[in-house]
Protein backbone atom coordinates (compact mmCIF):
# COMPACT_ATOMS: atom_id res chain seq x y z
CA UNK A 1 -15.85 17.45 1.98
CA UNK A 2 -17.03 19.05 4.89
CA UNK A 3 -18.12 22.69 4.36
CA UNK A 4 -15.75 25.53 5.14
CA UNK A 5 -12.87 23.35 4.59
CA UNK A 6 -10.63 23.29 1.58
CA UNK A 7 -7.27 20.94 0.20
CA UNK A 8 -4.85 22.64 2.32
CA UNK A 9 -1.17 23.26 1.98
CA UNK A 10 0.41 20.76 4.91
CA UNK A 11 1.53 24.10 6.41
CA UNK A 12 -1.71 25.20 7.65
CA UNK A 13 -2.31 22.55 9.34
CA UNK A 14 0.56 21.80 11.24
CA UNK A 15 0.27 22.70 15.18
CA UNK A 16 1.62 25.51 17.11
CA UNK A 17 3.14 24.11 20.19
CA UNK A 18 4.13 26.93 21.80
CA UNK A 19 2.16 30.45 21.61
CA UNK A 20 4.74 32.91 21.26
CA UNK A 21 5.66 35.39 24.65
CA UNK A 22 5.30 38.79 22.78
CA UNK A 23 4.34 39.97 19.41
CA UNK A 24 3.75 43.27 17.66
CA UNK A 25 -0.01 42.53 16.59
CA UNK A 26 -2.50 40.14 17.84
CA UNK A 27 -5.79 39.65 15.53
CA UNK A 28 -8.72 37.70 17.08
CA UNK A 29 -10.19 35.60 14.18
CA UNK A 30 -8.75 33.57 11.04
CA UNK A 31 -11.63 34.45 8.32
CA UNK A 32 -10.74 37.03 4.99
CA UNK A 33 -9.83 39.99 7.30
CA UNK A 34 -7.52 38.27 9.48
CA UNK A 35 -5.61 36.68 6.88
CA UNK A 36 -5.31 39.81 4.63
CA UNK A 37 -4.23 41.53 7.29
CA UNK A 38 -2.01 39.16 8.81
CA UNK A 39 -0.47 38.39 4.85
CA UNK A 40 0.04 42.26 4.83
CA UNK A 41 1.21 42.90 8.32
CA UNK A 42 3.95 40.02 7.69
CA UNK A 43 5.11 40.88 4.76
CA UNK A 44 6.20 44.79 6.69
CA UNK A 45 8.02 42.39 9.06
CA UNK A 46 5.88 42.96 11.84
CA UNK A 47 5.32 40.04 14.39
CA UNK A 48 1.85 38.73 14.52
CA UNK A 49 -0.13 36.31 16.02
CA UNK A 50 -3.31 35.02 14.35
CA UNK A 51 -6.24 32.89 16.65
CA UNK A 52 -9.29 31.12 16.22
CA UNK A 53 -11.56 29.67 18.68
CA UNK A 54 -12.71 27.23 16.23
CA UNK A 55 -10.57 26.30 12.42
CA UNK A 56 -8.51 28.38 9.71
CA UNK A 57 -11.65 30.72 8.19
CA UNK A 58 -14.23 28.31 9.25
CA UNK A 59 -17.17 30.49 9.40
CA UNK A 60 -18.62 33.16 7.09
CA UNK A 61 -15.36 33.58 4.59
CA UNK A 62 -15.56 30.51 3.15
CA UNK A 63 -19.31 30.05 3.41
CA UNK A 64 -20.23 33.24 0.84
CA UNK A 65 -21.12 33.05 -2.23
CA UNK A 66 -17.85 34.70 -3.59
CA UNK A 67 -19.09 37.81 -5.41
CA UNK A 68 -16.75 40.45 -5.73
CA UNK A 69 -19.33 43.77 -6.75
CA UNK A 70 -18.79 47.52 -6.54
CA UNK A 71 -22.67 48.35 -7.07
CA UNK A 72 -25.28 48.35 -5.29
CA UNK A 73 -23.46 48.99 -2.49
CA UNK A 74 -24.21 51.37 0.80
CA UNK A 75 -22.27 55.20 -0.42
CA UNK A 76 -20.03 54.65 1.71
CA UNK A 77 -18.47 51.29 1.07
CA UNK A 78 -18.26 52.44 -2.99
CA UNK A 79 -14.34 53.95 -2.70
CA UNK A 80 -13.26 50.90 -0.17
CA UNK A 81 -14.61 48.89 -3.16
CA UNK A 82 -13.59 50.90 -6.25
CA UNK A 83 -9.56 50.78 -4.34
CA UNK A 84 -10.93 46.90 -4.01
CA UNK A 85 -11.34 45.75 -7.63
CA UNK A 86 -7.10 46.66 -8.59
CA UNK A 87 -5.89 44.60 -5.69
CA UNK A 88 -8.12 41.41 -6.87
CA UNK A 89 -7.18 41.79 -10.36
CA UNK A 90 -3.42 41.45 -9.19
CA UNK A 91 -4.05 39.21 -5.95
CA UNK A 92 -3.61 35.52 -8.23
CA UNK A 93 -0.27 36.73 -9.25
CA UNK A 94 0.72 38.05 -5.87
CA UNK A 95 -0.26 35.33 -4.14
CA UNK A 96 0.65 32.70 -7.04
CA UNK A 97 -1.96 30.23 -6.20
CA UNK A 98 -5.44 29.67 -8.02
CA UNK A 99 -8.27 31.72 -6.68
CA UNK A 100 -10.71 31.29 -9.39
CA UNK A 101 -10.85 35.38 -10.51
CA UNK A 102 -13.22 35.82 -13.05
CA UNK A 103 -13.92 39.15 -14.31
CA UNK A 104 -17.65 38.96 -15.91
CA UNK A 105 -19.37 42.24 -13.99
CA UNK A 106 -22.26 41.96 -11.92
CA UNK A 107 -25.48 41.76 -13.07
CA UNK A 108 -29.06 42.53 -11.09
CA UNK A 109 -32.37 42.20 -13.04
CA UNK A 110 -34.53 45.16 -12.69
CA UNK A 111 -38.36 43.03 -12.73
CA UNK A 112 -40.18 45.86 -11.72
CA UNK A 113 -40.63 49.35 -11.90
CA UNK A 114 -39.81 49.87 -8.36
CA UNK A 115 -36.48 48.17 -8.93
CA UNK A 116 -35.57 49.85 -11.86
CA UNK A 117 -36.21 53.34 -10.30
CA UNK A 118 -33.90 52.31 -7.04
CA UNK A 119 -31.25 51.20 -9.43
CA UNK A 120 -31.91 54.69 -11.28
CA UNK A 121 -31.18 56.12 -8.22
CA UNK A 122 -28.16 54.29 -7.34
CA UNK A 123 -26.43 55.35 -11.09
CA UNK A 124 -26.22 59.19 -9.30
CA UNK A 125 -23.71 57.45 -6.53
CA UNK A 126 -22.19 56.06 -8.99
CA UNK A 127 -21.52 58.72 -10.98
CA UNK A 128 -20.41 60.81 -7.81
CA UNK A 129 -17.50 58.41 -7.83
CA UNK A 130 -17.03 58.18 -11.45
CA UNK A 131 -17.36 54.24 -11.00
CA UNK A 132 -18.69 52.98 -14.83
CA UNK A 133 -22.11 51.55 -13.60
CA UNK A 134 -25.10 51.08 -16.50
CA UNK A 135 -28.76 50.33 -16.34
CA UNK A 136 -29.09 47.93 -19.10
CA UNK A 137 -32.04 48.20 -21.32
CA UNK A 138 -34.32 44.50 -22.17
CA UNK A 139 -32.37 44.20 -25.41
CA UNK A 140 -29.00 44.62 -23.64
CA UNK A 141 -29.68 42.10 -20.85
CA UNK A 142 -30.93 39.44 -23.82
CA UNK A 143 -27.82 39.96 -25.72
CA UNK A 144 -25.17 40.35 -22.75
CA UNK A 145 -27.18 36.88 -21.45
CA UNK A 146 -29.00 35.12 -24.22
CA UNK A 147 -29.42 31.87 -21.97
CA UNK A 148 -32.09 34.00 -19.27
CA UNK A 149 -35.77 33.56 -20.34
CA UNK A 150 -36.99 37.09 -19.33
CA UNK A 151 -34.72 39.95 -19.78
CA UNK A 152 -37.35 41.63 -17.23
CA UNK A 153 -37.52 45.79 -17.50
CA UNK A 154 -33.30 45.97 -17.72
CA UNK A 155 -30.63 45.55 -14.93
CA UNK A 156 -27.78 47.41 -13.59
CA UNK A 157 -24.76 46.47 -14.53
CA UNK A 158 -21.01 47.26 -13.49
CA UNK A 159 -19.00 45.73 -16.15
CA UNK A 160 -15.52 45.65 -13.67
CA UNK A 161 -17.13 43.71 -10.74
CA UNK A 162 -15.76 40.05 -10.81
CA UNK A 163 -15.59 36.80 -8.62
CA UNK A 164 -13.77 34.45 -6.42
CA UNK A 165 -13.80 31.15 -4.73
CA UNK A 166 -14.14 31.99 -0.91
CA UNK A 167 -12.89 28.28 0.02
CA UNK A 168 -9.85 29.78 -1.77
CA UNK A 169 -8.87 33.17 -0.49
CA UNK A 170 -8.67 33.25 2.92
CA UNK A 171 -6.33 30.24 3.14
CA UNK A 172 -4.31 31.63 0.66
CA UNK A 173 -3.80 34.49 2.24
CA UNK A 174 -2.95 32.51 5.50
CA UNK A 175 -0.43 30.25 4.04
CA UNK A 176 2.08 33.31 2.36
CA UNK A 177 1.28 35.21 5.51
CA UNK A 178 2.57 31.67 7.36
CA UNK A 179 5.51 32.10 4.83
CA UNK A 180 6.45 35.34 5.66
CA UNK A 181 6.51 34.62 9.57
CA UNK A 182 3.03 34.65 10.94
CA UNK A 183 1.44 32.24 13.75
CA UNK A 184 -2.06 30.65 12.83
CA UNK A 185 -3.32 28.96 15.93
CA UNK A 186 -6.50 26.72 15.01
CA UNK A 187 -9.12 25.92 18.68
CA UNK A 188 -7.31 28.98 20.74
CA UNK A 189 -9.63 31.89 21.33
CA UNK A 190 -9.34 35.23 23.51
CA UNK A 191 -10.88 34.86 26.77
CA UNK A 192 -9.45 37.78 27.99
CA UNK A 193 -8.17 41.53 27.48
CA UNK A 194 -5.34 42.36 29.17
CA UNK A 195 -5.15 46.65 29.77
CA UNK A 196 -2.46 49.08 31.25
CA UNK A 197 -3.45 52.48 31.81
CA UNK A 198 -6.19 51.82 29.50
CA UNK A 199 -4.33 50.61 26.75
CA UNK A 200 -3.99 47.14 25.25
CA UNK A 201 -0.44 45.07 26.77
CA UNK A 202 -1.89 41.69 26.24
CA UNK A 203 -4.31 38.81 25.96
CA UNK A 204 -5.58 35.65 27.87
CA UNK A 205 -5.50 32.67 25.96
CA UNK A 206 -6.96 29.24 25.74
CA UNK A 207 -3.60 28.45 25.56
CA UNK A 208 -1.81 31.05 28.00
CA UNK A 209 -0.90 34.53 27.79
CA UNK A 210 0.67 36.81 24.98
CA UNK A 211 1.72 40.28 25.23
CA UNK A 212 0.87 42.29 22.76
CA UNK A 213 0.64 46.35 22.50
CA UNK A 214 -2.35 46.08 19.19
CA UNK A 215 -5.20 44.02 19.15
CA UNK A 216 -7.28 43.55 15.71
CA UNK A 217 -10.73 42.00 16.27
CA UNK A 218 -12.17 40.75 12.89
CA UNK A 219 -13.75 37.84 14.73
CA UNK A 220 -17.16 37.61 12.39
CA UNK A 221 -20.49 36.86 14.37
CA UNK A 222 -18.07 36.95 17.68
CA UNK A 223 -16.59 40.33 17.43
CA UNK A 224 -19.34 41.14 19.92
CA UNK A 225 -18.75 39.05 22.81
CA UNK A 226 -14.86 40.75 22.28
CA UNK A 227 -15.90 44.09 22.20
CA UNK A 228 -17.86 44.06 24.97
CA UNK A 229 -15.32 42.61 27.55
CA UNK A 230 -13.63 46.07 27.00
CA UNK A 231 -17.09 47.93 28.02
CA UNK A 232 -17.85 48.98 24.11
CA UNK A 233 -21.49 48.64 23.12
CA UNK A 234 -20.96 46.67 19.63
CA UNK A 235 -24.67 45.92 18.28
CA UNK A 236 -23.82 43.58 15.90
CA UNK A 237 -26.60 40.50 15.32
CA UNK A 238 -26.74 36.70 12.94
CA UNK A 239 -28.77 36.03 10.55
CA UNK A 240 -28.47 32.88 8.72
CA UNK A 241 -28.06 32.55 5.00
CA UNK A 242 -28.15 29.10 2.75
CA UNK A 243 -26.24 28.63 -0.62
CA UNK A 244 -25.51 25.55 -2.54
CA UNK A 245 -23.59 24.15 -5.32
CA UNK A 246 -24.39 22.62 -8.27
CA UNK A 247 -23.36 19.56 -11.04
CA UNK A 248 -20.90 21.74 -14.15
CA UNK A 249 -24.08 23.06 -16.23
CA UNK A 250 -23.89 24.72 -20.05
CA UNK A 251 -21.97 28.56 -19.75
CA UNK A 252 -24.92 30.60 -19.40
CA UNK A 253 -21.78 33.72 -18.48
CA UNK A 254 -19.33 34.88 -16.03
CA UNK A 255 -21.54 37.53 -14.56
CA UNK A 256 -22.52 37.31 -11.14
CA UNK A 257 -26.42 37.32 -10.99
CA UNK A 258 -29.33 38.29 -9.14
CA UNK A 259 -32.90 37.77 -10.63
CA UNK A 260 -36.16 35.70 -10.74
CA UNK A 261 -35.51 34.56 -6.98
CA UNK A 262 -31.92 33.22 -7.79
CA UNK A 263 -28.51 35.05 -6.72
CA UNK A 264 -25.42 32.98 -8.67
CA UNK A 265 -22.11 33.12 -9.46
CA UNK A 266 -20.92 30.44 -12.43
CA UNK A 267 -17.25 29.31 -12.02
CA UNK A 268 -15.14 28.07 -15.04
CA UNK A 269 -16.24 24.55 -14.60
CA UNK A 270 -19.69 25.27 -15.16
CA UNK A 271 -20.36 25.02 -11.72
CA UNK A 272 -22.65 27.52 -9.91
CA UNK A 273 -22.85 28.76 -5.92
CA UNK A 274 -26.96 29.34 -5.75
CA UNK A 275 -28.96 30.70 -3.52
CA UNK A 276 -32.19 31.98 -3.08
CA UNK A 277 -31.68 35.20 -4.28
CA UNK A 278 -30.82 38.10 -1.16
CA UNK A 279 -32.64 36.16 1.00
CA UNK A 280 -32.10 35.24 4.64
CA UNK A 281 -33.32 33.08 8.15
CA UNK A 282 -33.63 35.35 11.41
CA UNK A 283 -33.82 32.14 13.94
CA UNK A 284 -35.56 33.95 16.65
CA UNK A 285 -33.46 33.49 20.14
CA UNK A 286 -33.09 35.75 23.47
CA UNK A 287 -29.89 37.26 22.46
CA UNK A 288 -31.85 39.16 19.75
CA UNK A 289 -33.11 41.48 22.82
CA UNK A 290 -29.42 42.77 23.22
CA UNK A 291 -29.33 44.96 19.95
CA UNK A 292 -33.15 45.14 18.85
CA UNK A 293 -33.68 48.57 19.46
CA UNK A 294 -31.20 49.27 16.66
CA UNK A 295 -32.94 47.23 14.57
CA UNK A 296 -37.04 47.82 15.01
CA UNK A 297 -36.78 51.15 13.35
CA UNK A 298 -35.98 49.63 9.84
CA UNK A 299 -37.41 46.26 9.74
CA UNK A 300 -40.49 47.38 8.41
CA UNK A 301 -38.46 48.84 5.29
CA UNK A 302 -36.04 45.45 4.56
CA UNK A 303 -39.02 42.93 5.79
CA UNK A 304 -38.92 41.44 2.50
CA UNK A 305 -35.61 40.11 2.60
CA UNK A 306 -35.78 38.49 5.95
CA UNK A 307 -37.82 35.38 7.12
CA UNK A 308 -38.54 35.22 11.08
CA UNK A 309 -37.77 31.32 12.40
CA UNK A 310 -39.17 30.40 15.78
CA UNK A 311 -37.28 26.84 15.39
CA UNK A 312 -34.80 24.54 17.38
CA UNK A 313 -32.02 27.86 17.78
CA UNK A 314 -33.98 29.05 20.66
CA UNK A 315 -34.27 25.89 22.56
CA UNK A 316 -30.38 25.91 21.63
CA UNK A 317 -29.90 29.65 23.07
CA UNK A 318 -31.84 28.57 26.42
CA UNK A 319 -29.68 25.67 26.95
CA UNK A 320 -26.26 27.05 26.78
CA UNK A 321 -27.68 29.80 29.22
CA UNK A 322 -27.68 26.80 31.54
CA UNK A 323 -24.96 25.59 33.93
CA UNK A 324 -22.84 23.23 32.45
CA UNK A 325 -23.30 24.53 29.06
CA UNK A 326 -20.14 25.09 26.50
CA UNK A 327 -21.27 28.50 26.50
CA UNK A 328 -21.71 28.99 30.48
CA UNK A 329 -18.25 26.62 30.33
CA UNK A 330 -16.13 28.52 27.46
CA UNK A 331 -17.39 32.33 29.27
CA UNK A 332 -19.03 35.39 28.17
CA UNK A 333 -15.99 36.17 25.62
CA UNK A 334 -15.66 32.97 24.12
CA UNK A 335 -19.21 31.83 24.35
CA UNK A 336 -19.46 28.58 21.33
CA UNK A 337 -16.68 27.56 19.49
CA UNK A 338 -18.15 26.41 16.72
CA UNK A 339 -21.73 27.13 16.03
CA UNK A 340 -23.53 24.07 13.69
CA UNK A 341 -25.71 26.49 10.99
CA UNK A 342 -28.29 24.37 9.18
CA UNK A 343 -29.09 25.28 5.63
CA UNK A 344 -32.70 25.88 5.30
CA UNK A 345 -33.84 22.66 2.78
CA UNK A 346 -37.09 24.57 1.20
CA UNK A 347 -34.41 27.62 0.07
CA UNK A 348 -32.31 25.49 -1.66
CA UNK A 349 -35.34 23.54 -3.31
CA UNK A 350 -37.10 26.49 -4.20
CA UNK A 351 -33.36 27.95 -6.08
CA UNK A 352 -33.20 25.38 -7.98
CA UNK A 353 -36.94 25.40 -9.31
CA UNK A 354 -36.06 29.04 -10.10
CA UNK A 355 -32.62 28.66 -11.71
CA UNK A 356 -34.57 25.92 -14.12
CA UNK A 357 -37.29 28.47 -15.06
CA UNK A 358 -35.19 31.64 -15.62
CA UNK A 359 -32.19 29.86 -17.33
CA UNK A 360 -33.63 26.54 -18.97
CA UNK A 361 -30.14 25.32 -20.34
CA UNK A 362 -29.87 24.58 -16.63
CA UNK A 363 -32.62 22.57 -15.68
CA UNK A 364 -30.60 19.13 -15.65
CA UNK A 365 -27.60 21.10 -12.83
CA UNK A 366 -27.88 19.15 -9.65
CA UNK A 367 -27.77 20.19 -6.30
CA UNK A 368 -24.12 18.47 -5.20
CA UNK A 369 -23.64 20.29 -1.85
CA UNK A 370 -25.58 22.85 0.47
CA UNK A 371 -24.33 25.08 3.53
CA UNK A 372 -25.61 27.93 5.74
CA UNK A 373 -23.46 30.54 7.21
CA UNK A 374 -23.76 33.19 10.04
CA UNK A 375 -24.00 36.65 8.70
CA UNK A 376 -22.34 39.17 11.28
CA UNK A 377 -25.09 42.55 10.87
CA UNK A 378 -25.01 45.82 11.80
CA UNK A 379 -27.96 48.38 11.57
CA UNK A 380 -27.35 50.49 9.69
CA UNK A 381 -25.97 47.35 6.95
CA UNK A 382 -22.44 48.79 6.89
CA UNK A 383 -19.22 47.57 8.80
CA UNK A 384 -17.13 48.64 11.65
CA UNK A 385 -13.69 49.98 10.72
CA UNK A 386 -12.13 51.42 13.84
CA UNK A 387 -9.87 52.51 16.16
CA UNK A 388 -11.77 53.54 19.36
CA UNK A 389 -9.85 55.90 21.20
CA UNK A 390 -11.27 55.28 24.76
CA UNK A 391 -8.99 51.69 24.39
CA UNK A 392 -5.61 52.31 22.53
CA UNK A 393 -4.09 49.86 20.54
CA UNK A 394 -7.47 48.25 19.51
CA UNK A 395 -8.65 47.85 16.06
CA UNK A 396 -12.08 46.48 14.84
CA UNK A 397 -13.26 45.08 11.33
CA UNK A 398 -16.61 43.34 12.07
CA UNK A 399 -20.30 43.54 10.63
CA UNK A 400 -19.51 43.33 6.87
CA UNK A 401 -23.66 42.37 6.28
CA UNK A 402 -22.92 39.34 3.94
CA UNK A 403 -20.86 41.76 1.37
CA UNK A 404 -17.05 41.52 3.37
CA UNK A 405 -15.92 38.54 1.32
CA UNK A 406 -15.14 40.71 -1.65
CA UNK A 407 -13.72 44.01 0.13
CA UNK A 408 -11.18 41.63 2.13
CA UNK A 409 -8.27 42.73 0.48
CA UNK A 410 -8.49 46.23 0.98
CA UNK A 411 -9.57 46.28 4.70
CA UNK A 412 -6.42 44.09 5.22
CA UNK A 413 -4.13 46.83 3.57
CA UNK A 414 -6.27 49.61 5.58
CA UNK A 415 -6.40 47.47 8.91
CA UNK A 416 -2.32 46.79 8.23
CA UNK A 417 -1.23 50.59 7.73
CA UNK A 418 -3.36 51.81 10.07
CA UNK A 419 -1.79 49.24 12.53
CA UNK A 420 2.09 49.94 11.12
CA UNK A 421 1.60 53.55 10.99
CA UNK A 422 -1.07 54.84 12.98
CA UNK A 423 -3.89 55.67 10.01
CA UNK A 424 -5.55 53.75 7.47
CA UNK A 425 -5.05 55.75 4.25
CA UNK A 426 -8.66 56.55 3.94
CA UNK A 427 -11.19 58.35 5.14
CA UNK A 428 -12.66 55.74 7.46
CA UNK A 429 -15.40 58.20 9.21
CA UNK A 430 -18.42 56.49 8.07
CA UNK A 431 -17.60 53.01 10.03
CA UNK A 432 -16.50 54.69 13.58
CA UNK A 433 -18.29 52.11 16.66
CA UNK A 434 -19.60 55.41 18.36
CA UNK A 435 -22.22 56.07 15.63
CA UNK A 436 -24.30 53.48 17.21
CA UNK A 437 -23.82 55.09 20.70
CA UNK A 438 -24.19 59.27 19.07
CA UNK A 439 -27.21 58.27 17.44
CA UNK A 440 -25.34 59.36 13.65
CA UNK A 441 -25.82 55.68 12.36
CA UNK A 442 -27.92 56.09 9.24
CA UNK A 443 -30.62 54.22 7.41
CA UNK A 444 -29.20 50.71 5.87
CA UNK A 445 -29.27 50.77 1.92
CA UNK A 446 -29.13 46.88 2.42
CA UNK A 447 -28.97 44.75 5.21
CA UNK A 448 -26.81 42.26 3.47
């Protein structure tokens, strides 16, 4: 099975024939934000139109690794994800389809002092929000999960954090949103922004035009190229992350797991999604000149999770600068439809060497399937959530740093009142665009 695809209800893959003349909201992209939105949007019995230059949540929301966590997480993004963890718990049942919630906590090995005293640290933002976070002595870690070799110094641990098959969600969310009225259009992306008098009235298809008065953009490692055709500075940047799946394996627990150079989530089956711990690829191109002043400052800091690739993607990124090119071809707002992401072979070998050593009941789990995905970053490792007032009607949810799969459901209930009624619900400061631009933007607590 081709990654980023998933058994399908016939529904979602039937074809539009017509795009519709006028609707009430159009959202650019198809991935976990779209279709939460869209789901909730529908369900108020507003009109909305959902498109995709490429297929239904092709990209990064079916490509994580599925955690759903509360800890460890900027300050900021800790109440989007504490209002999170209710609406998973009840999403199965709203939904009724089979989205693999599991509701172990989350689980990151402290192996050195360093670590322990960051985590230390993190328990006082914790607290601040009254959110039930630990730091798990040795003993605790051993007996919570007997099946890891080395129990290291402790780990923090939020007991409430859970999981979720990404391959899963979004579609689910697209086919009750489908249900409830809303158009999914699969190869049709925005080339163009239509504006009266400043404000959004419409926008240029691949398949003709649509009038529209509100525009979400929650178009992933794109959201960019959108943003920009409206004269908004949006320094948002890729970086490529691999994660595989393995053979059913002995239940070594339902927590989701970082440690010993291994990030994994264990489903039901036995099954894990692996990767090589919070690690990922920067494949070193010219479009990494648009935003790098953003980023210089606190590379230095983060170097350790990032490895710099001067491989095949630039000779890529020169090419489709040329004439002819699907990217010279497709335009500056479209640019490639469906960027190929290799998974980087040595990560996945060097996961599995690691998985053996720090659980040994799974040394015999086989590698069955490996992927890559493009993580959409921002600088300061914390999303957009906005409504810039210089263009009216527009809304943005982009540059979720590898950790939007699991607060999907509550930026599409945010992103869907704030679009019905004209605010979110919550205090949405931290994530304004301009903090780039005012210089506000602070230091990243992660960068995925």
């Amino acid at each position: 099975m081709p990654m980023g695809t998933y058994p399908l209800h016939p529904a979602l893959s039937a074809r539009v024939e017509r795009l519709p003349e006028q609707v009430d909201v159009v959202i650019a992209g198809s991935g976990i934000m779209g279709c939460a939105t869209a789901w909730q949007l529908a369900g108020l019995g507003l009109s909305v139109l959902v498109l995709d230059k490429a297929g239904l949540a092709s990209q990064q929301s079916t490509r994580a690794w599925g955690f759903v966590r509360q800890q460890a997480r900027d300050p900021a993004e800790v109440p989007l994800m504490m209002a999170a963890i209710p609406l998973w718990e009840r999403l199965e049942e709203e939904l009724q389809l089979p989205l693999e919630w599991r509701q172990g906590g989350c689980l990151y090995l402290a192996e050195t002092p360093e670590q322990q005293h960051k985590y230390e640290d993190w328990l006082k933002v914790a607290a601040n929000f009254g959110l039930g976070t630990r730091l798990l002595g040795r003993a605790e870690v051993a007996q919570l999960m007997p099946a890891l070799s080395d129990p290291a110094l402790g780990a923090l641990y939020t007991a409430n954090d859970g999981q979720a098959e990404p391959r899963r969600v979004a579609p689910g969310y697209a086919l009750r949103a489908m249900e409830h009225g809303a158009v999914f259009v699969e190869g049709c992306g925005v080339t163009g922004i239509d504006r009266a008098a400043g404000a959004i009235c419409g926008v240029q298809t691949e398949r003709g035009y649509v009038k529209t008065r509100q525009l979400l953009v929650c178009a992933g490692a794109s959201s960019w190229r959108l943003v920009q055709s409206l004269g908004l500075t949006l320094p948002q940047q890729a970086v490529r992350c691999t994660v595989s799946r393995t053979s059913p394996g002995p239940d070594v627990g339902a927590q989701s797991f970082i440690g010993h150079g291994i990030g994994f989530r264990q489903r039901a089956d036995g099954s894990l999604n692996l990767a090589d711990e919070t690690q990922a690829d920067i494949d070193l191109n010219l479009d990494y000149l648009r935003s790098a002043r953003h980023y210089l400052p606190h590379l230095p800091e983060h170097r350790a999770g990032f490895s710099f690739k001067l491989n095949g993607a630039l000779f890529h990124d020169l090419r489709q600068r040329l004439p002819g090119s699907e990217r010279s071809v497709n335009g500056p707002v479209l640019g490639e439809r469906d960027p190929q992401v290799k998974a980087n072979t040595s990560r996945v070998f060097q996961a599995q060497s690691n998985l053996a050593r720090a659980f040994p009941a799974l040394r015999d789990v086989k590698v069955v399937e490996s992927w890559a995905g493009l993580i959409d970053v921002l600088p300061d490792g914390i999303p957009v959530l906005d409504a810039p007032p210089e263009v009216p009607g527009l809304l943005i949810a982009t540059g979720f740093c590898g950790h939007g799969f699991a607060m999907g459901p509550i930026v599409g209930q945010l992103m869907s009142q704030w679009l019905h009624k004209g605010e979110p619900g919550m205090d949405l400061h931290a994530f304004r665009l301009r903090r780039f631009a005012d210089g506000t933007a602070g230091k990243p607590y992660s960068l995925f």
